[in-house]
N, C-alpha and C. Protein backbone atom coordinates (compact mmCIF):
# COMPACT_ATOMS: atom_id res chain seq x y z
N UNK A 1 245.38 -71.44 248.90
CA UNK A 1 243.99 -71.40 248.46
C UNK A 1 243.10 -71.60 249.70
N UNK A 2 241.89 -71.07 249.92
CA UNK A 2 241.35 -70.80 250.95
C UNK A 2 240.38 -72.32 251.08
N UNK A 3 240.46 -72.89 252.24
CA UNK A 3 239.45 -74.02 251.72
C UNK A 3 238.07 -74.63 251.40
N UNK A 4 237.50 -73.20 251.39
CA UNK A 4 236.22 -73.31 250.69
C UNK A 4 236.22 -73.24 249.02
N UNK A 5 237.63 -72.75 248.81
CA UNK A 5 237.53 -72.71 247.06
C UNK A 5 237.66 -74.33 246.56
N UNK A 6 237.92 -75.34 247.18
CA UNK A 6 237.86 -76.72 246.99
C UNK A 6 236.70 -77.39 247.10
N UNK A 7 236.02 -77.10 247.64
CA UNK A 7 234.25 -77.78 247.51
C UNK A 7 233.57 -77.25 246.27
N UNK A 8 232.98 -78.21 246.12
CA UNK A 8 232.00 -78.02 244.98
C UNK A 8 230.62 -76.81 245.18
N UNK A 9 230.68 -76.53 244.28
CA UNK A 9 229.56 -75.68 244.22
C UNK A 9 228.42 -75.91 244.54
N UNK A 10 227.44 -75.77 245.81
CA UNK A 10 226.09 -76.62 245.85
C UNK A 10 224.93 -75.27 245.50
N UNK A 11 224.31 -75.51 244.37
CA UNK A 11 223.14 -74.63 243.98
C UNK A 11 222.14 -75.00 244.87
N UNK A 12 221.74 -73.68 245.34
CA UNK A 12 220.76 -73.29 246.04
C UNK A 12 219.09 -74.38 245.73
N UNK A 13 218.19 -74.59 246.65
CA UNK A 13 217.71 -75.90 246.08
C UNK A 13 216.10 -74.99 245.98
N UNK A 14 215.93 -75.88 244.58
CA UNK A 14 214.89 -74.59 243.84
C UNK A 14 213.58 -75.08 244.62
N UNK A 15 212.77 -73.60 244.73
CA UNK A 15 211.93 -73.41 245.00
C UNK A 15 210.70 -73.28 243.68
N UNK A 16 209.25 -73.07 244.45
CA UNK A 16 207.96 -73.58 243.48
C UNK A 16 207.89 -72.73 242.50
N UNK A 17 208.27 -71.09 243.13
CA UNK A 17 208.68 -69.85 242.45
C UNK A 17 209.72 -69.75 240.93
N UNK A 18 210.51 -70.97 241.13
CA UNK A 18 211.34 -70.85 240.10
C UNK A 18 210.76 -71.69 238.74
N UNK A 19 209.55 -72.54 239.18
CA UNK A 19 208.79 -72.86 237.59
C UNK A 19 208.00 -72.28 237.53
N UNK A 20 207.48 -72.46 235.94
CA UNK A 20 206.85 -71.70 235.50
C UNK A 20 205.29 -72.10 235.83
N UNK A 21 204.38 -71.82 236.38
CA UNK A 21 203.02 -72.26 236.69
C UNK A 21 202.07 -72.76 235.53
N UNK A 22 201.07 -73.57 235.35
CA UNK A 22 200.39 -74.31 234.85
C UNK A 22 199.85 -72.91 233.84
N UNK A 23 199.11 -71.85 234.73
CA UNK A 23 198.56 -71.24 233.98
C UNK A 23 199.40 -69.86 232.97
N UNK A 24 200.25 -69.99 233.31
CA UNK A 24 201.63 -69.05 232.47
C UNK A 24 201.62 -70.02 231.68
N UNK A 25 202.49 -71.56 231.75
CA UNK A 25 202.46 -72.37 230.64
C UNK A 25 201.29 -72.94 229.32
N UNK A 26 199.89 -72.57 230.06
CA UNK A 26 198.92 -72.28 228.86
C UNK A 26 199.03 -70.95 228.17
N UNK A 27 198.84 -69.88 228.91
CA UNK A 27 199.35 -68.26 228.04
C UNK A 27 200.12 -68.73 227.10
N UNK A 28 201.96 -68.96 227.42
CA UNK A 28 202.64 -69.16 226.74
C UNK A 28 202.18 -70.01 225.41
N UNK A 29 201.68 -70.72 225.65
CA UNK A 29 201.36 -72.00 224.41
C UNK A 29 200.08 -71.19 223.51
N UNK A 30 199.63 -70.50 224.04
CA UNK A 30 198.22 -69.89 223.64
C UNK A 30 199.14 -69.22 222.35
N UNK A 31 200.00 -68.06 223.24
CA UNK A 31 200.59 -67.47 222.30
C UNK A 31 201.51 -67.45 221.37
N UNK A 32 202.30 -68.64 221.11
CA UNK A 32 202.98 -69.77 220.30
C UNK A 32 202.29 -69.92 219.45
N UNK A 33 200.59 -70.30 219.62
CA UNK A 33 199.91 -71.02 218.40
C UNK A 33 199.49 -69.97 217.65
N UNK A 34 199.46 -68.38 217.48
CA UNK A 34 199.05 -67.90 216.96
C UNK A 34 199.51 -67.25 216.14
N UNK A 35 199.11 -67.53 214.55
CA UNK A 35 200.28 -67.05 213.80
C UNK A 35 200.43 -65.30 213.44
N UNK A 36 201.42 -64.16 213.50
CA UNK A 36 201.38 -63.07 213.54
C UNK A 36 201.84 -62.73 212.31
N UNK A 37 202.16 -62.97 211.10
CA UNK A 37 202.17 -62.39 209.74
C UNK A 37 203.88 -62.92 209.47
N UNK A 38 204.59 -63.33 210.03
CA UNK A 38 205.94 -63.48 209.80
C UNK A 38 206.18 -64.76 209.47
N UNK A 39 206.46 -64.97 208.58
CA UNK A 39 206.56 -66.29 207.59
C UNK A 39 207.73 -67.29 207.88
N UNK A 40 208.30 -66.96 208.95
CA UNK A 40 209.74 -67.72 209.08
C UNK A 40 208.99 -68.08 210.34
N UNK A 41 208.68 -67.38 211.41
CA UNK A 41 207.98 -67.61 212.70
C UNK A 41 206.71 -68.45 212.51
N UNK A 42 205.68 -68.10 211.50
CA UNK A 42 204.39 -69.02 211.05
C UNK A 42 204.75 -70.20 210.88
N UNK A 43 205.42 -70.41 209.90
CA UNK A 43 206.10 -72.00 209.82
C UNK A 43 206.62 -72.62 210.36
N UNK A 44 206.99 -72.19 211.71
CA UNK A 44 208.07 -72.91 212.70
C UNK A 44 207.10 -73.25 213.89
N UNK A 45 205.73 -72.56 214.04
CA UNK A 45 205.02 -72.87 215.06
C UNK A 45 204.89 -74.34 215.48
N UNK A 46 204.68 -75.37 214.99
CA UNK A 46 204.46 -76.44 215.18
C UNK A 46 205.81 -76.97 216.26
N UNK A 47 206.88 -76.77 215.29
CA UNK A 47 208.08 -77.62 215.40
C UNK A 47 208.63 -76.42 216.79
N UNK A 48 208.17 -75.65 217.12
CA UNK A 48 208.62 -74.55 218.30
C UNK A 48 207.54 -75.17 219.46
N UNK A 49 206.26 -75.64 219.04
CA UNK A 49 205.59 -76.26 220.03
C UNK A 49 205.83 -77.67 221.10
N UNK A 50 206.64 -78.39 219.92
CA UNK A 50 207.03 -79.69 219.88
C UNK A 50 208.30 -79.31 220.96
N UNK A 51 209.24 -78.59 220.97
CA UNK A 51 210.69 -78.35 221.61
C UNK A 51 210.13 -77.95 222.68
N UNK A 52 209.23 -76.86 223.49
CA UNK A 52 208.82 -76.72 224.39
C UNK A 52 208.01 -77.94 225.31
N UNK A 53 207.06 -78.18 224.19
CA UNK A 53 206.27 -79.72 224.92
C UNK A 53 207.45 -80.49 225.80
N UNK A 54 208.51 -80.72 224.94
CA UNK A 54 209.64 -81.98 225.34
C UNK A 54 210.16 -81.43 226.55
N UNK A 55 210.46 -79.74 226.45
CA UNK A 55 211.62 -79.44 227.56
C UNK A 55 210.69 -79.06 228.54
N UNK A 56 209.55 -78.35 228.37
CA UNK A 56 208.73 -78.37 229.77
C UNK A 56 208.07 -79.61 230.47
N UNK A 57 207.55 -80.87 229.80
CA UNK A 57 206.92 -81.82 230.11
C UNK A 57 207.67 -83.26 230.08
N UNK A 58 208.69 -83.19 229.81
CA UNK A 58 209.64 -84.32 230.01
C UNK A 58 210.95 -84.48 230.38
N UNK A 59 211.19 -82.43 230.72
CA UNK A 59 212.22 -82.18 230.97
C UNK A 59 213.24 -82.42 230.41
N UNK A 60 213.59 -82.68 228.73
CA UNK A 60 214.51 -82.54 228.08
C UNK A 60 215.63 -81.58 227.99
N UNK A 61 216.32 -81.40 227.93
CA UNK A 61 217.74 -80.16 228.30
C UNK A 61 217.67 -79.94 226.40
N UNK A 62 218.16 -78.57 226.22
CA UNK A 62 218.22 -78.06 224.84
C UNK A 62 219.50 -79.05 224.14
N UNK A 63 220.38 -79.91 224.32
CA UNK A 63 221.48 -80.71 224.20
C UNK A 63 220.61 -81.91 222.96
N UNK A 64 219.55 -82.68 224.55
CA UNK A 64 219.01 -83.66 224.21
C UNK A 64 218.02 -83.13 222.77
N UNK A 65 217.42 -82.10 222.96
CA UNK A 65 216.74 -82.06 221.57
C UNK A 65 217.32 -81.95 220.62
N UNK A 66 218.53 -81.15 220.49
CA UNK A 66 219.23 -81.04 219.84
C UNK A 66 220.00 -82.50 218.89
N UNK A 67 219.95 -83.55 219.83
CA UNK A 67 220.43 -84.66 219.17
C UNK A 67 219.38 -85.50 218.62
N UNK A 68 218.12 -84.97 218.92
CA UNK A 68 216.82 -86.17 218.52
C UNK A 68 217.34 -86.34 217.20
N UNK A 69 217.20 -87.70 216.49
CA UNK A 69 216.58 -88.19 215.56
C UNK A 69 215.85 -88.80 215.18
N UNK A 70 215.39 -89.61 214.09
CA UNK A 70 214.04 -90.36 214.01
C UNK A 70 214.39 -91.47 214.15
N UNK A 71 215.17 -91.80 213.95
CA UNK A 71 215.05 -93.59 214.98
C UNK A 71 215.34 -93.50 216.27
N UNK A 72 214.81 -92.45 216.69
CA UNK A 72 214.66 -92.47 218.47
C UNK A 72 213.56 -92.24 218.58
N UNK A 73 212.63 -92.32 217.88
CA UNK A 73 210.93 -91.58 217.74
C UNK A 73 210.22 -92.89 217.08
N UNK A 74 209.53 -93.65 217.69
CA UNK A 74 209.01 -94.43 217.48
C UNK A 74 207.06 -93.46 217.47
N UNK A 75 207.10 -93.70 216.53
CA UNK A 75 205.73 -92.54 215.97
C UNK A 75 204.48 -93.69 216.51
N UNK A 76 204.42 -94.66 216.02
CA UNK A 76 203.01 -95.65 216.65
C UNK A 76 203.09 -95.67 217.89
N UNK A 77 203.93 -95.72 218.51
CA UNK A 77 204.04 -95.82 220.33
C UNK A 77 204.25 -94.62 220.88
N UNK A 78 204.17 -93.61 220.41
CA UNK A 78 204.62 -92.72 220.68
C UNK A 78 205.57 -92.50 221.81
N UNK A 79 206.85 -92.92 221.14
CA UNK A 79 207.43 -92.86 222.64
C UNK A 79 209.18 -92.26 221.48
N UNK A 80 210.51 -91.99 222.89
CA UNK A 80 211.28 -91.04 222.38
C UNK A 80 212.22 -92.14 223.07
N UNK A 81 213.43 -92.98 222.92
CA UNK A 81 214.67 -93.23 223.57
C UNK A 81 215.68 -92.12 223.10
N UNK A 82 216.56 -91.74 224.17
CA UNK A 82 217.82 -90.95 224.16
C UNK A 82 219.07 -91.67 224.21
N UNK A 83 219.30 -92.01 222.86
CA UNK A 83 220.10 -92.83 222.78
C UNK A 83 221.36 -92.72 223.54
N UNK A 84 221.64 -91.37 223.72
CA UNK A 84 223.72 -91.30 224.32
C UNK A 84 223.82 -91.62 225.49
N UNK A 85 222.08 -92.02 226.53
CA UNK A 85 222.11 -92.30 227.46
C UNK A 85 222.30 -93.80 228.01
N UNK A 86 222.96 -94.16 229.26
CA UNK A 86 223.08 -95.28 229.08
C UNK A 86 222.74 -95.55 231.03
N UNK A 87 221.68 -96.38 230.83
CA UNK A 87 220.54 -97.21 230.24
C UNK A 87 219.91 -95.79 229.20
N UNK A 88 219.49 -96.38 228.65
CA UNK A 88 218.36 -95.59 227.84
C UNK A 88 217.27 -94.97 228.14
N UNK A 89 217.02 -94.05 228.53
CA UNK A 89 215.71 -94.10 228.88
C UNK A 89 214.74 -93.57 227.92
N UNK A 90 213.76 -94.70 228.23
CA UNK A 90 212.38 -94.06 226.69
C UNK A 90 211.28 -93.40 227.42
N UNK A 91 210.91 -92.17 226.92
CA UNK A 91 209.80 -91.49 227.34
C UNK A 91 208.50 -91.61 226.63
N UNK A 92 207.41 -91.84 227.16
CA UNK A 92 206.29 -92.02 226.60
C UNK A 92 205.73 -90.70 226.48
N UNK A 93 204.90 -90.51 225.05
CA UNK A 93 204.46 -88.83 225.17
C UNK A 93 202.91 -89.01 224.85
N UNK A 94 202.31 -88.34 225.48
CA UNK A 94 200.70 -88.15 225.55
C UNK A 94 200.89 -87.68 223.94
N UNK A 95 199.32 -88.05 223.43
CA UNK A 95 198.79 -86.87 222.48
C UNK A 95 199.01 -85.96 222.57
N UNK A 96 198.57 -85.28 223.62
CA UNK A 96 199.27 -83.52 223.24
C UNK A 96 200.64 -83.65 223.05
N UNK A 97 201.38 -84.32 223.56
CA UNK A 97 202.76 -83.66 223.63
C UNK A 97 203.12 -84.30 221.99
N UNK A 98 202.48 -85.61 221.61
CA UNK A 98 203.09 -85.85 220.04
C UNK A 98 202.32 -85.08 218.84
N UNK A 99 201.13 -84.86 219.62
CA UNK A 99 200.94 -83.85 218.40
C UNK A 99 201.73 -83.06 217.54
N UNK A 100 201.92 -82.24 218.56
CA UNK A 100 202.95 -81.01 218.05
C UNK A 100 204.20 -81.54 216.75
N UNK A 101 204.65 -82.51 217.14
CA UNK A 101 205.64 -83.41 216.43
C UNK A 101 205.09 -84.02 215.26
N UNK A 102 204.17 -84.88 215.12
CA UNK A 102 203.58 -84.86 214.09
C UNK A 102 203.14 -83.93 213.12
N UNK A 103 202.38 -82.80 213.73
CA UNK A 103 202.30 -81.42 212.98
C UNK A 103 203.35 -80.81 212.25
N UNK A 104 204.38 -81.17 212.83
CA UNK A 104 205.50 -80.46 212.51
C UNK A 104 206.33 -81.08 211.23
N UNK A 105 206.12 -82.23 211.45
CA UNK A 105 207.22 -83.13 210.54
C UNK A 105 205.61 -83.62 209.51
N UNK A 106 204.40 -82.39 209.61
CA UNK A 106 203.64 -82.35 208.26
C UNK A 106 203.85 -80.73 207.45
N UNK A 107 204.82 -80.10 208.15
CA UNK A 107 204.72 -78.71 207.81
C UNK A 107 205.94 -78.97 206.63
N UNK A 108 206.85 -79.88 206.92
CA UNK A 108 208.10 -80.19 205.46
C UNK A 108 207.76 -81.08 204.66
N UNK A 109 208.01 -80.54 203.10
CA UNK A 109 207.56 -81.17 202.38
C UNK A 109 208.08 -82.71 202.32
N UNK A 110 207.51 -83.26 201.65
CA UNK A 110 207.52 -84.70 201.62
C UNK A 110 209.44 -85.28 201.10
N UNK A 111 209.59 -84.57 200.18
CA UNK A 111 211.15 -84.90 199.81
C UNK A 111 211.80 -84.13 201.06
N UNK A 112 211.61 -83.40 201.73
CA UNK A 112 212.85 -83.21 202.32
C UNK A 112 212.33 -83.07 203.94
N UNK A 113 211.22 -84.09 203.88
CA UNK A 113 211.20 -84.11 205.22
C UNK A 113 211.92 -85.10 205.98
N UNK A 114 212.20 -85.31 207.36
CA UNK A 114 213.46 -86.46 208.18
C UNK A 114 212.37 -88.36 207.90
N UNK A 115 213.26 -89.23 207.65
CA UNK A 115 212.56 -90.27 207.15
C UNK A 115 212.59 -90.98 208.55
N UNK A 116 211.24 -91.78 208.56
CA UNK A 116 211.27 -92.46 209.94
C UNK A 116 212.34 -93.38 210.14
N UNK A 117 212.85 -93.61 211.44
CA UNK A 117 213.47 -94.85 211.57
C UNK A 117 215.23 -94.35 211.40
N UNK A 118 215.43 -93.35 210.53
CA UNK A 118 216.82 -93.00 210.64
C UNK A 118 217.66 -92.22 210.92
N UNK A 119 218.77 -91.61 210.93
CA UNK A 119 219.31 -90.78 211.43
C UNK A 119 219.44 -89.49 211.29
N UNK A 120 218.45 -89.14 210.39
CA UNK A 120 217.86 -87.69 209.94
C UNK A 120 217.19 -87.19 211.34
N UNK A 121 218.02 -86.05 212.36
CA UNK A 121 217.78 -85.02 213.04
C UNK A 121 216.31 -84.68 212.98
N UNK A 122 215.85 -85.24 214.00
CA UNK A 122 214.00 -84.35 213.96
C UNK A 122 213.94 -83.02 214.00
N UNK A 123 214.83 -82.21 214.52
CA UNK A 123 214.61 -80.61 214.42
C UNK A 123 215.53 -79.94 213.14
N UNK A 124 215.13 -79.36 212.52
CA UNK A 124 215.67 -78.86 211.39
C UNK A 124 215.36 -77.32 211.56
N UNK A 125 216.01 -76.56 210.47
CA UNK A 125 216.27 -75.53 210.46
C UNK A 125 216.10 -75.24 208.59
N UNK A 126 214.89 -74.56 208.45
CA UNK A 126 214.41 -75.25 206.82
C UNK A 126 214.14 -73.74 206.14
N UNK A 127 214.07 -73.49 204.66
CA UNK A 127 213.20 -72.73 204.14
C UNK A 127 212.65 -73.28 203.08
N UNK A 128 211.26 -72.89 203.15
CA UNK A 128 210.33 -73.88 202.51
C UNK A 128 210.41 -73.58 201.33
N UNK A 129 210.51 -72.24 200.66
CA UNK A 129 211.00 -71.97 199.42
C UNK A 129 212.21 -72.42 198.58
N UNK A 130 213.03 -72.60 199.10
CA UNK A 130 214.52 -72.73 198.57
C UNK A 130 215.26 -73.99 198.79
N UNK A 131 216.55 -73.90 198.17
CA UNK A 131 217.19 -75.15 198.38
C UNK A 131 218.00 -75.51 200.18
N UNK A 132 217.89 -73.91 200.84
CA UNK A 132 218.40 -73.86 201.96
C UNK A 132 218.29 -74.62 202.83
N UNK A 133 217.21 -75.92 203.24
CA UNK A 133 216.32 -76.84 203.91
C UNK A 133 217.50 -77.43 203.73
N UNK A 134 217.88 -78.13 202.83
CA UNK A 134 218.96 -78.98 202.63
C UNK A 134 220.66 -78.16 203.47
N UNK A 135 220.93 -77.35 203.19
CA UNK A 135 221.99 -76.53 203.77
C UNK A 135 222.37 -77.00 205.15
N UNK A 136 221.34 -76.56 205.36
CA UNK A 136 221.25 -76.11 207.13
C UNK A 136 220.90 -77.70 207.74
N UNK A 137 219.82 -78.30 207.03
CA UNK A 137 219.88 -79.86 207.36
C UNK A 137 221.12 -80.42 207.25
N UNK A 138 222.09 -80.40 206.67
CA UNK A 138 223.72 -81.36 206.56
C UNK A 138 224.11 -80.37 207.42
N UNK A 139 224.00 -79.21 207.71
CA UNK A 139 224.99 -78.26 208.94
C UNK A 139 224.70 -78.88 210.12
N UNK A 140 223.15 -79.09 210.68
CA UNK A 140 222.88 -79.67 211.50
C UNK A 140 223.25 -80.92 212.09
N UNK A 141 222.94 -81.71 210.94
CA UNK A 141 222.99 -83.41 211.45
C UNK A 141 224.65 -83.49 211.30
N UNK A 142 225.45 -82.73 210.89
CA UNK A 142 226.75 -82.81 210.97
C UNK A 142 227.36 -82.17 212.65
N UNK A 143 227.00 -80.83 212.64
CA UNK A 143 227.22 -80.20 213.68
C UNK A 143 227.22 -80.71 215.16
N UNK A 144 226.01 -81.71 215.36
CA UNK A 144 225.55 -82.34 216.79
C UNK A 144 225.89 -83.69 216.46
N UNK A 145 226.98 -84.22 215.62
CA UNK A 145 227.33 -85.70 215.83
C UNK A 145 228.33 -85.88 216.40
């Protein structure tokens, strides 16, 4: 084996070019909030705002959202611990960034929305019509445990 195939891989070290700029990241959000006639996409705006807020502004990895639940969401303080991490670390989120989250967890109805404080998955995968909310909620909170 040649002995460069034994070193680790070192990724190239990112440049300013590789984020996304302040004013792309307003476009983007501009055009998120606007609802275009599609009823699966309309209803998800909030909770699609909320996942971006986290992964662009607190740098969350799609993993970590993926495991949020609500007793990692302390809603009066607005703040987020990641629990699998150890130390923990808790992120504090501006208004804007909890907005979105709040909005979101007002877009499901009251029975089947995630209850504070427990282990009901903050991101869901819902239809507001049907019994499917429930489905895909036990697929979920099963799937990422």
């Amino acid at each position: 084996m040649p002995p460069d195939h034994t070193k680790a891989y070192q990724a190239p070290p990112l440049k300013p070019s590789d984020f996304i700029k302040t004013k792309e990241m307003h476009r983007l959000l501009t055009s998120m909030k606007q609802p275009i006639g599609s009823v699966a996409r309309d209803t998800l705006i909030h909770r699609n705002l909320a996942i971006v807020h986290l992964i662009r502004y607190k740098v969350f990895r799609p993993k970590d959202v993926s495991l949020l639940n609500m007793s990692m969401i302390t809603m009066g303080q607005s703040t987020i611990a990641l629990e699998p991490y150890d130390p923990e670390p808790v992120y504090k989120l501006s208004g804007d960034h909890m907005q979105p989250i709040r909005a979101y967890l007002h877009t499901i109805a009251p029975l089947k929305r995630p209850q504070r404080g427990s282990d009901d998955p903050l991101f869901v995968a819902f239809n507001k019509t049907g019994e499917l909310h429930l489905i895909f909620y036990h697929f979920l909170y099963t799937s990422y445990r």
